[in-house]
Protein backbone atom coordinates (compact mmCIF):
# COMPACT_ATOMS: atom_id res chain seq x y z
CA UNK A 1 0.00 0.00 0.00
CA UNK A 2 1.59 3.45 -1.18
CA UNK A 3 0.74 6.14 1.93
CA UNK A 4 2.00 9.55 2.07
CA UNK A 5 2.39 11.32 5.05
CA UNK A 6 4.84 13.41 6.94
CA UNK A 7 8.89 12.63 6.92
CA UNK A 8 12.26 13.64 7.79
CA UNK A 9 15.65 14.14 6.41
CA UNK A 10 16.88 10.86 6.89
CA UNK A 11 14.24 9.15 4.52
CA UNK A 12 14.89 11.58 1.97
CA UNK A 13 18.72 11.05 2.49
CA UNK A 14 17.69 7.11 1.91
CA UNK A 15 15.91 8.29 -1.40
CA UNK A 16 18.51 10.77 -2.79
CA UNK A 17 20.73 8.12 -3.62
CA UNK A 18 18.30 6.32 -6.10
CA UNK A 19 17.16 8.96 -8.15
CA UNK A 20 19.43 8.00 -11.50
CA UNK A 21 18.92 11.31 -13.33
CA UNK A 22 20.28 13.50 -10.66
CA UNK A 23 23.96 14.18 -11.28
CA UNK A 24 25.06 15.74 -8.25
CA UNK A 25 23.81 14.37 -4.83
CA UNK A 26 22.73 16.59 -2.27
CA UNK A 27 24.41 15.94 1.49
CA UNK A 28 22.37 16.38 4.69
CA UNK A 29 24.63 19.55 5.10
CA UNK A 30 23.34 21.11 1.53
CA UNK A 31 19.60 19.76 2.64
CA UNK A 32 20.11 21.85 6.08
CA UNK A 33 21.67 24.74 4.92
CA UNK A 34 19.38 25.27 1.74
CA UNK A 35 16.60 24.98 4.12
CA UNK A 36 17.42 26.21 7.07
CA UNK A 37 15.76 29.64 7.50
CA UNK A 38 12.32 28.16 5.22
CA UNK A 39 10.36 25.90 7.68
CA UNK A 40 10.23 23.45 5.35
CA UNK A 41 7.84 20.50 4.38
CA UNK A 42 8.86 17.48 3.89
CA UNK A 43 6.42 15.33 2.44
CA UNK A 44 7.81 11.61 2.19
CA UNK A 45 5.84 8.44 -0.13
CA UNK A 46 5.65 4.86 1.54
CA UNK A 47 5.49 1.12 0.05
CA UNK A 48 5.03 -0.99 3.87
CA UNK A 49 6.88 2.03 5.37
CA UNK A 50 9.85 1.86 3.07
CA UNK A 51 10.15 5.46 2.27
CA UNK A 52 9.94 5.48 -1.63
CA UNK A 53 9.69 9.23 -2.89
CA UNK A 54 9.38 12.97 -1.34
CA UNK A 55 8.90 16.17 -1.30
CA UNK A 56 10.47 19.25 0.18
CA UNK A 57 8.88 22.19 -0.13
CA UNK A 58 8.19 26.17 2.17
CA UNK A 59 6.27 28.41 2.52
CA UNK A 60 7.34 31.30 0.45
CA UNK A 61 4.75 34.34 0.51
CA UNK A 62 1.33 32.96 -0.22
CA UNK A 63 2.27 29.97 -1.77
CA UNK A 64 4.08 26.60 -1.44
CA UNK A 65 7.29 26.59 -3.32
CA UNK A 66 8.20 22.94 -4.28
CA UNK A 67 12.13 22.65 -3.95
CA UNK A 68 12.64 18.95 -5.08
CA UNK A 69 10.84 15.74 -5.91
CA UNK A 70 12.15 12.26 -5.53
CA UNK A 71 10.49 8.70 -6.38
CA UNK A 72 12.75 6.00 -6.60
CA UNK A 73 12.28 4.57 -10.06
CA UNK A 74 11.43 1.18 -9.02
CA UNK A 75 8.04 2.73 -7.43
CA UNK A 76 7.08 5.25 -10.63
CA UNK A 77 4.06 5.29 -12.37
CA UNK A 78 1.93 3.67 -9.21
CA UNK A 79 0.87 6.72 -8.17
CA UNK A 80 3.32 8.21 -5.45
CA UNK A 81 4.04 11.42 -7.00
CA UNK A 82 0.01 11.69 -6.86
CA UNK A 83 -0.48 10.82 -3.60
CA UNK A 84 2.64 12.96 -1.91
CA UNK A 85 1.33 16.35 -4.14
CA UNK A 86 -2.50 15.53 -2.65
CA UNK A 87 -0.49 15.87 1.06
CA UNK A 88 1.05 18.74 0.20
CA UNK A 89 -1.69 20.22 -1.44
CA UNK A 90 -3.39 19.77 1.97
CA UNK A 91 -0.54 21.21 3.65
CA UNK A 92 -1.03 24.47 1.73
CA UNK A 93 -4.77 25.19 2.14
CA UNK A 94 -4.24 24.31 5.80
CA UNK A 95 -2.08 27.07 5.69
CA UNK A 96 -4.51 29.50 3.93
CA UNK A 97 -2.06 29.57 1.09
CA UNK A 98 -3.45 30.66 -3.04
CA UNK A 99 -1.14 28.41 -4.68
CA UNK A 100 1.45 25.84 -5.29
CA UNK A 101 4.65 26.55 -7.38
CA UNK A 102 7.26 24.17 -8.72
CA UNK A 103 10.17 24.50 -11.21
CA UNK A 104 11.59 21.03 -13.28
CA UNK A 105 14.05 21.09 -15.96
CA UNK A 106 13.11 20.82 -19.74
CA UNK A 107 14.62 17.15 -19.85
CA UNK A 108 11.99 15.50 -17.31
CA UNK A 109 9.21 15.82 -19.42
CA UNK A 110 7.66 13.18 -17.68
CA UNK A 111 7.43 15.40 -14.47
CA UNK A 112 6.18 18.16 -16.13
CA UNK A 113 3.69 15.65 -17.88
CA UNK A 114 2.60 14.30 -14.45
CA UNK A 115 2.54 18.24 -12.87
CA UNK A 116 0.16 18.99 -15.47
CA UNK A 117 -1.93 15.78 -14.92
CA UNK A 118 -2.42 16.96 -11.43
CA UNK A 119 -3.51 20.44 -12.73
CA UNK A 120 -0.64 22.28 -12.69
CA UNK A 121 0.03 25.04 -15.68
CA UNK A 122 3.10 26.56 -17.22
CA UNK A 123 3.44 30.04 -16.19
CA UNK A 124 7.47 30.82 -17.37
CA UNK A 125 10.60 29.62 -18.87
CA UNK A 126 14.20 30.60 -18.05
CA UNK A 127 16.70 29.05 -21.08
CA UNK A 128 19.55 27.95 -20.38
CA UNK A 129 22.85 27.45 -22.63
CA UNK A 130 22.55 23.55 -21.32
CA UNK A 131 19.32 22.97 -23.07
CA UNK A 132 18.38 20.20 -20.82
CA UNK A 133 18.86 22.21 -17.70
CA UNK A 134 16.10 25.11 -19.05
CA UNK A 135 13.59 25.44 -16.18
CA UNK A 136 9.69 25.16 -16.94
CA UNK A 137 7.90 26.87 -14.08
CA UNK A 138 4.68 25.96 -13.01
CA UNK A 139 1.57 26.79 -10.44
CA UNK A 140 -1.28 25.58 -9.97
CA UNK A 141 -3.87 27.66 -8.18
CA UNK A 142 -5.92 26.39 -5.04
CA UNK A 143 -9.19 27.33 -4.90
């Protein structure tokens, strides 16, 4: 059964190291540092409470800025990216926030093809030299 609920660092940390298309590997330190002054959210997927995917997101004004999404690829497509977003999702309108913002580089179009699946539209692009690495923002609006 795939549940989504609440995590910590240390199940992310267990995730990080499985995601194949990330090149560089964040370190608790980065995790801590980047985050340190956002009270972040971290939003982690389970298969029998084997941490399988997450989210870290803040608060940032009157939204929820996603940060960085992980699934482990042996878990995609079975609906953990869909069930983590649905807790976040409730984590924002708990909060009284409007919306829910995310950025994902032009190569994982299946990201951006799941973001839009779950409602989310493109609202920017910032090119980059790398190609790949261009970032497609997105929101999606919380009504």
């Amino acid at each position: 059964m795939i549940e989504a609920r609440t995590g910590n660092l240390d199940d992310v940390l267990s995730i990080n190291s499985e995601i194949p298309e990330w090149t560089t590997r964040f370190s608790r330190e980065h995790f801590e540092e980047f985050l340190k002054d956002k009270n972040p959210e971290i939003v982690v997927g389970y298969s029998e409470d084997k941490p399988i995917g997450f989210i870290v997101s803040y608060t940032e004004g009157d939204h929820l800025k996603i940060w960085v999404i992980g699934v482990d690829p042996g878990f995609r497509r079975q609906g953990i990216f869909r069930a983590m977003h649905k807790y976040c999702e409730t984590i924002a309108k708990n909060k009284g926030l409007s919306k829910i913002e995310l950025d994902i580089a032009k190569c994982r179009e299946s990201m951006i093809s799941a973001s839009r699946a779950l409602g989310y539209h493109i609202v920017g692009v910032e090119h980059k030299e790398d190609w790949p690495n261009t970032r497609i923002f997105l929101e999606k609006p919380l009504y």
